[in-house]
Protein backbone atom coordinates (compact mmCIF):
# COMPACT_ATOMS: atom_id res chain seq x y z
CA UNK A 1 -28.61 9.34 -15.66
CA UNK A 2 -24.83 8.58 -15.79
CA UNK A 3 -24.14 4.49 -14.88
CA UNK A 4 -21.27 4.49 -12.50
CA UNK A 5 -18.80 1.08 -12.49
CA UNK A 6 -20.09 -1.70 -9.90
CA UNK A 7 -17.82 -2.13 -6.61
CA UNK A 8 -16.43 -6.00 -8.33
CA UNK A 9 -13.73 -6.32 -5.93
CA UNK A 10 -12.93 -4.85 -2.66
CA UNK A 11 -11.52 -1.79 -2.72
CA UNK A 12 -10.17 -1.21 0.73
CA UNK A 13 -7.82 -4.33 -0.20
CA UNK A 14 -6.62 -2.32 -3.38
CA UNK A 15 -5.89 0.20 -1.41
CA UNK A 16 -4.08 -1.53 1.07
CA UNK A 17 -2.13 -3.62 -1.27
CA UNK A 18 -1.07 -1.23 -3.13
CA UNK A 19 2.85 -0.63 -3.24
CA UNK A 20 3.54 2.41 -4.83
CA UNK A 21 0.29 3.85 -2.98
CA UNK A 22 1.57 3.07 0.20
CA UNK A 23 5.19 4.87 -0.71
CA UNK A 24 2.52 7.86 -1.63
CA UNK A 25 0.86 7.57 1.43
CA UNK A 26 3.64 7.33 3.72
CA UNK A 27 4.52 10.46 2.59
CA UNK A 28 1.91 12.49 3.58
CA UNK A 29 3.31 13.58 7.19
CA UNK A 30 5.19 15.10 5.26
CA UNK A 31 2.80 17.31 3.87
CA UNK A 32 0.05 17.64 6.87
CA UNK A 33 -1.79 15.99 9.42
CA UNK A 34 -5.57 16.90 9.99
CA UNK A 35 -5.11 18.86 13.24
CA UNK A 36 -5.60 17.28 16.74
CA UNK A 37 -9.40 19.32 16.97
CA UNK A 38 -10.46 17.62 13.59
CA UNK A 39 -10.29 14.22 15.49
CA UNK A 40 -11.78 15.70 18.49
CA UNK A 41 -14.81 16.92 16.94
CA UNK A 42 -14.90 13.65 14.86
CA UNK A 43 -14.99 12.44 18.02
CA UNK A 44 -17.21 14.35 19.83
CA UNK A 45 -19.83 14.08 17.03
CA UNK A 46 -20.44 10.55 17.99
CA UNK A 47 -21.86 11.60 21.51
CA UNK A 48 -24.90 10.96 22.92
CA UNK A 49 -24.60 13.92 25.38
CA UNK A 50 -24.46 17.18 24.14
CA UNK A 51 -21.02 17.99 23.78
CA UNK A 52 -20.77 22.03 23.50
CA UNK A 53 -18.27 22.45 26.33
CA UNK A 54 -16.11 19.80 25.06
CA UNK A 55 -16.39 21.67 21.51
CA UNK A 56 -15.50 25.31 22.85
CA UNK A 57 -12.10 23.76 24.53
CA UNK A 58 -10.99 21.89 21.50
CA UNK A 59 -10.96 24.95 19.43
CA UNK A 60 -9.67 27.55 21.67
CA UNK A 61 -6.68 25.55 22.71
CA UNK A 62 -5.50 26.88 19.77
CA UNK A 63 -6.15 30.37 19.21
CA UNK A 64 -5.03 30.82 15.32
CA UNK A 65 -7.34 28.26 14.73
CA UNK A 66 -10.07 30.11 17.08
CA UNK A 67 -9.73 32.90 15.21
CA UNK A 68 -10.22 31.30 11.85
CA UNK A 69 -13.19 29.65 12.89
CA UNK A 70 -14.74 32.94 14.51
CA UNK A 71 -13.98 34.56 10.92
CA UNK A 72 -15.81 31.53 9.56
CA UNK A 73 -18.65 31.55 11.42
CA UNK A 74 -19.34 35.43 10.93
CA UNK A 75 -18.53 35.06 7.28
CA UNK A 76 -21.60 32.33 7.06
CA UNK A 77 -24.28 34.16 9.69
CA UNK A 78 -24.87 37.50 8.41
CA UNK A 79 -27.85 37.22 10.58
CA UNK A 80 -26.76 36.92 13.48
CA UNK A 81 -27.81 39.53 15.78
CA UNK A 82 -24.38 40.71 16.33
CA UNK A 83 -20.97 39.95 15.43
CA UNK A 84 -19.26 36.62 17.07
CA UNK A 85 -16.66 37.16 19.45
CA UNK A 86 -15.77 33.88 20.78
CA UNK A 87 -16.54 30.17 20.47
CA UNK A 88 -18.74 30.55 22.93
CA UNK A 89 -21.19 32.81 21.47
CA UNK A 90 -20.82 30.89 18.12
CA UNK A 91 -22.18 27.95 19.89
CA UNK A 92 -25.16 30.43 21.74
CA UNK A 93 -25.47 31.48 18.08
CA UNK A 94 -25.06 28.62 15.52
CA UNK A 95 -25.52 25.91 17.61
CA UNK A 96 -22.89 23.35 18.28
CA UNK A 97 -23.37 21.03 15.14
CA UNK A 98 -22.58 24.04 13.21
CA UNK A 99 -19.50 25.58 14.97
CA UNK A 100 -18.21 21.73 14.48
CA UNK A 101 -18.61 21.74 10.77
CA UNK A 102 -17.19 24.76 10.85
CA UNK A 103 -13.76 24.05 12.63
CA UNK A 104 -13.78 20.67 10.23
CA UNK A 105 -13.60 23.17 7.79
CA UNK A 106 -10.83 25.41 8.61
CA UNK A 107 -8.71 22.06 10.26
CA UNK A 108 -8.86 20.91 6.30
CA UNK A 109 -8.49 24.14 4.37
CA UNK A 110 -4.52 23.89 4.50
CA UNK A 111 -4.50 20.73 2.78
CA UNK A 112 -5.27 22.88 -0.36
CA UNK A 113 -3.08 25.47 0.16
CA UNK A 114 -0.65 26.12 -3.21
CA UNK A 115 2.90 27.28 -3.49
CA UNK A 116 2.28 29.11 -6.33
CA UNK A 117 -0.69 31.31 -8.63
CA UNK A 118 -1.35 28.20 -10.28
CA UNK A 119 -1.31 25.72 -7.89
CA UNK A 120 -3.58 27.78 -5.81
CA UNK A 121 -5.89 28.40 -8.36
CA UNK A 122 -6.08 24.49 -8.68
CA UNK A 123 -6.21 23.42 -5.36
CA UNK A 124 -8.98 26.56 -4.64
CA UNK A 125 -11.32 24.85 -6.92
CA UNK A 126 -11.53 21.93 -5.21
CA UNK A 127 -11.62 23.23 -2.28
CA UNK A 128 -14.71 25.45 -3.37
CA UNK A 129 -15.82 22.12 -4.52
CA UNK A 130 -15.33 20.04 -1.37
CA UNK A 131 -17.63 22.90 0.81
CA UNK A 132 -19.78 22.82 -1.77
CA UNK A 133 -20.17 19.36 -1.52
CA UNK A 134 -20.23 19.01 1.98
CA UNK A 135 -23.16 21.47 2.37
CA UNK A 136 -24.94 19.37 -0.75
CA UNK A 137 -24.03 16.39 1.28
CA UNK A 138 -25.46 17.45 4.54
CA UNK A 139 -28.53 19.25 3.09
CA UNK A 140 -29.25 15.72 1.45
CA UNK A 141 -29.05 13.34 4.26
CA UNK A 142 -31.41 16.07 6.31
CA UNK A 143 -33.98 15.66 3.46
CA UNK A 144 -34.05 11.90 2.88
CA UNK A 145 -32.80 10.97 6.52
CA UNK A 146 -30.86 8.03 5.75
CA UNK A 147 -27.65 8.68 6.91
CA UNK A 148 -26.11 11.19 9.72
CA UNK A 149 -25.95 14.69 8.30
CA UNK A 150 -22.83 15.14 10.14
CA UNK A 151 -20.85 12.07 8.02
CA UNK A 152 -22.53 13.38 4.95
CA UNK A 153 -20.74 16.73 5.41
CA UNK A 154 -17.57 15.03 6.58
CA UNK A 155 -17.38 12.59 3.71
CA UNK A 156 -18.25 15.78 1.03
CA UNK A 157 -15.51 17.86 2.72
CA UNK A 158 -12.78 15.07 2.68
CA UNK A 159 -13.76 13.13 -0.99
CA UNK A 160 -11.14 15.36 -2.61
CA UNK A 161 -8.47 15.53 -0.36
CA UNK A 162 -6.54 12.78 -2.95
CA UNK A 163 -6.44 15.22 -5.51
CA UNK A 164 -4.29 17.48 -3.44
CA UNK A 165 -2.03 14.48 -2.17
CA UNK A 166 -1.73 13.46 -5.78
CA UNK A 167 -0.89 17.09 -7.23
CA UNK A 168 1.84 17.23 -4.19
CA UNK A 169 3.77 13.90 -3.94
CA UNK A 170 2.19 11.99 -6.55
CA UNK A 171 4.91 10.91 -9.19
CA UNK A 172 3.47 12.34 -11.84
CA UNK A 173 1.81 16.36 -13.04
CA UNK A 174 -1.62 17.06 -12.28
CA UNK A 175 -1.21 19.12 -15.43
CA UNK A 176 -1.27 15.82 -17.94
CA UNK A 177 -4.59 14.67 -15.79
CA UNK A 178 -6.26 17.96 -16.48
CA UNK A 179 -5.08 18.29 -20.34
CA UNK A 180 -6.79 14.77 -20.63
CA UNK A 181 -9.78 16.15 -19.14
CA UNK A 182 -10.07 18.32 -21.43
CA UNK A 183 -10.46 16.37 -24.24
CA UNK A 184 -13.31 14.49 -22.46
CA UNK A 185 -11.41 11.44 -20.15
CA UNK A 186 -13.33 11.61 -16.57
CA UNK A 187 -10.85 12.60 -14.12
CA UNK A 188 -10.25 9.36 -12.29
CA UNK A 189 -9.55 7.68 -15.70
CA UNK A 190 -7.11 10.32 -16.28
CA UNK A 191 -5.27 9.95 -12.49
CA UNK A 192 -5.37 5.81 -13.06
CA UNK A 193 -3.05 6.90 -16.30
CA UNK A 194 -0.58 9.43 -14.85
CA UNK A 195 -0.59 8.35 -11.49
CA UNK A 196 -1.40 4.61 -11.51
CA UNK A 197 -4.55 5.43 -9.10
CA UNK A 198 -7.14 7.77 -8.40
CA UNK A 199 -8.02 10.55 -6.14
CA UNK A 200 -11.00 8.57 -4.78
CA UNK A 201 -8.16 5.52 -3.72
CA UNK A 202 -5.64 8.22 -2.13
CA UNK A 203 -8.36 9.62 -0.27
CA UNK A 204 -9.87 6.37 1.22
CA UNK A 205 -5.56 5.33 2.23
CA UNK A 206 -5.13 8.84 3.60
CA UNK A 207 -8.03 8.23 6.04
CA UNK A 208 -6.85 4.91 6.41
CA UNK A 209 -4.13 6.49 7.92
CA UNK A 210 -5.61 9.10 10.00
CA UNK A 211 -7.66 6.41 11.82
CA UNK A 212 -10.96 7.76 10.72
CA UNK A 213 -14.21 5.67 11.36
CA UNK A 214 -14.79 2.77 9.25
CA UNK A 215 -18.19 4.51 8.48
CA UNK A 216 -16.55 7.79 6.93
CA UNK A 217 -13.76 5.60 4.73
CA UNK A 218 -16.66 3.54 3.11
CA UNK A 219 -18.47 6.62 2.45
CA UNK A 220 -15.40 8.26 0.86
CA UNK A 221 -15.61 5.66 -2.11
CA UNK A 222 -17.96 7.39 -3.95
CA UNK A 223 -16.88 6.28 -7.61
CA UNK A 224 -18.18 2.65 -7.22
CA UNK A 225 -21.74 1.68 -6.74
CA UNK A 226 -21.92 -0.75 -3.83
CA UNK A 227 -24.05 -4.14 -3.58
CA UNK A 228 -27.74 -3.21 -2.62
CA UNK A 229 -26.72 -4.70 1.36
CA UNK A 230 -23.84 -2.87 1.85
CA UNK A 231 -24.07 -1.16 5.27
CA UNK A 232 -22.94 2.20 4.11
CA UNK A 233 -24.88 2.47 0.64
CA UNK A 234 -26.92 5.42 1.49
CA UNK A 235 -23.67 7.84 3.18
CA UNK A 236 -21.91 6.40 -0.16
CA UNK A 237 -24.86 7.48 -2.59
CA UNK A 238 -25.35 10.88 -0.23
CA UNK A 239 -21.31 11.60 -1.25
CA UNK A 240 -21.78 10.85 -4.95
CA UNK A 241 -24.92 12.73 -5.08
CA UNK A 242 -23.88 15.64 -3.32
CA UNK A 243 -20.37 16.06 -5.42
CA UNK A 244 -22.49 15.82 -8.65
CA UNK A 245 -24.77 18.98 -7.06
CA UNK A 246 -22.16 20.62 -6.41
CA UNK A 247 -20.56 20.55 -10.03
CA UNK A 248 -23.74 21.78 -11.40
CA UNK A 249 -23.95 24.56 -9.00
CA UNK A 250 -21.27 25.84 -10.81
CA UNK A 251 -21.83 24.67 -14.30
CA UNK A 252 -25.83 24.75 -14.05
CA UNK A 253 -26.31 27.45 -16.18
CA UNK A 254 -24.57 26.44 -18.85
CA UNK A 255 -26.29 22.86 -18.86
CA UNK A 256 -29.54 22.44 -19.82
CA UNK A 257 -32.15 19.87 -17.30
CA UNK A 258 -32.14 16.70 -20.14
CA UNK A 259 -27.71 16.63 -19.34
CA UNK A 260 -28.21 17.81 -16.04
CA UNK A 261 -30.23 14.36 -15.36
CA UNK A 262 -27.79 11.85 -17.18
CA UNK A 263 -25.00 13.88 -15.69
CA UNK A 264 -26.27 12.25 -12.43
CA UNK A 265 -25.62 8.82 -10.67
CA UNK A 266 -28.41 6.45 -10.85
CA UNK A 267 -27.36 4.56 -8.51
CA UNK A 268 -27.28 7.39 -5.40
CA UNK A 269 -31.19 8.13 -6.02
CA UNK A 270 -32.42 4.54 -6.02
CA UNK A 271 -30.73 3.96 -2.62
CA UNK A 272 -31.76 7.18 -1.39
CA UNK A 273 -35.11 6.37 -2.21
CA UNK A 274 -35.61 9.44 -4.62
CA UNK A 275 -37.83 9.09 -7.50
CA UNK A 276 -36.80 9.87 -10.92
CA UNK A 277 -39.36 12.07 -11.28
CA UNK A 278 -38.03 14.45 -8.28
CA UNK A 279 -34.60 14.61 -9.27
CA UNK A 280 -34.60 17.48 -11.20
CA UNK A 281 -36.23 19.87 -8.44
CA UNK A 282 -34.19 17.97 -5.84
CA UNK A 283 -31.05 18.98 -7.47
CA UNK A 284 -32.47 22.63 -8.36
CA UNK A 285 -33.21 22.66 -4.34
CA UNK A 286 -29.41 21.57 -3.70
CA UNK A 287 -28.12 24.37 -5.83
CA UNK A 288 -29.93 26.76 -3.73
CA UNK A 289 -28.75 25.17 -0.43
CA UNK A 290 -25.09 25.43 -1.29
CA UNK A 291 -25.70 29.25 -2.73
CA UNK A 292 -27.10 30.24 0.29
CA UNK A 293 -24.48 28.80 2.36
CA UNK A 294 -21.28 30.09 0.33
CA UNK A 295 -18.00 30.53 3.11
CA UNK A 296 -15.42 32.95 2.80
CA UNK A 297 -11.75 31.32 2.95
């Protein structure tokens, strides 16, 4: 299995230290906010009480973004026993958790958004990647129960979201990253040289910014393996994990199980507490989760 770099210094002092990141950062009301309902649900996810009203008046204070999430949530249910009309019945229907993940969703889909053929094609990918991941990431931390299923899918929808800021108002192309790809450079390598930093670093400042829970930012820093202590191992190993299902979701069938297995972090199974010897059929069984689970945006 791929050997990821150990977390030797602390990273959130990088980030925060970091000049020309912060000039980056401080641009980024320029580009978007996550909307006022993200942080609600955020929010309202931390609840003891079941928060379903609170939920259906979040989202239909806006009704674009009602709409998009009613669009959503038909998109995902085919089997629903009729079509969704309003928040309300999505919550009668998919329950509350779901109708949350769902207006997370939409509330982060602009971020990707390109001004041209290109850039969209780009920024799609990752998007299709981020869901992807998310659903991974949830569907994981329901089957080993270490962490909340709802930061999983947070943290697998938002691990990307520095690749965007970086192809936007970094000072540099995303072009040069992706030609070094190409001839084999991991993509964080390839940011660090056109950019200075990575997407993984942009995406833990940017949620620095927005205020986001300590819990979610430590989870977003999925690239280094933390000490065996650290409070937020598992949501950390759930995000690696879940990205790397996600790539072979789409490039499964043209790997074969012996790459699939080192394509994989170590590190996220041991603190998961997966065997090696059920990774294979775990990931197979993560594939299918995200395939059955494929939104329309």
């Amino acid at each position: 299995m791929e050997a990821a770099e150990p977390e030797s210094k602390d990273w959130m002092s990088v980030v925060q230290e970091s000049p020309s990141l912060t000039k980056l950062i401080a641009q980024v009301n320029d580009l978007a906010v996550l909307p006022h309902v993200v942080f609600k649900v955020l929010e309202l996810s931390g609840s003891t009480e079941n928060p379903a009203s609170e939920i259906e008046k979040a989202i239909t204070v806006d009704p674009g973004f009602s709409s998009k999430v009613l669009i959503l949530a038909n998109s995902a249910s085919n089997a629903l026993p009729k079509k969704v009309s309003s928040i309300r019945e999505a919550l009668i229907f998919l329950g509350y958790r779901s109708v949350r993940q769902l207006a997370m969703t939409v509330g982060i889909y602009d971020m990707f958004v390109g001004k041209t053929d290109r850039d969209s094609l780009l920024r799609r990918s990752w998007w299709r990647h981020s869901v992807d991941s998310a659903v991974s990431c949830r569907w994981l931390a329901e089957k080993t129960r270490k962490v909340s299923a709802d930061d999983a899918y947070t943290c697998g929808l938002l691990h990307l979201i520095g690749k965007t800021i970086l192809d936007r108002l970094g000072d540099g192309s995303y072009r040069q990253v992706e030609d070094m790809v190409m001839f084999g450079i991991k993509d964080y390598k390839a940011e660090e040289a056109v950019f200075g930093f990575n997407h993984m670093e942009v995406s833990i400042a940017a949620a620095t910014k927005w205020a986001l829970p300590e819990t979610l930012i430590s989870g977003l820093c999925y690239l280094r393996v933390p000490d065996e202590n650290h409070p937020h191992r598992a949501l950390r190993a759930c995000t690696a994990l879940g990205s790397a299902i996600a790539t072979l979701a789409v490039e499964g069938a043209t790997v074969d199980q012996e790459d699939s297995l080192r394509f994989l972090p170590a590190w996220a199974f041991e603190a998961l507490e997966i065997a090696e010897d059920k990774a294979m059929p775990l990931v197979l069984e993560g594939e299918n989760a995200i395939a059955q689970c494929k939104l329309q945006l």
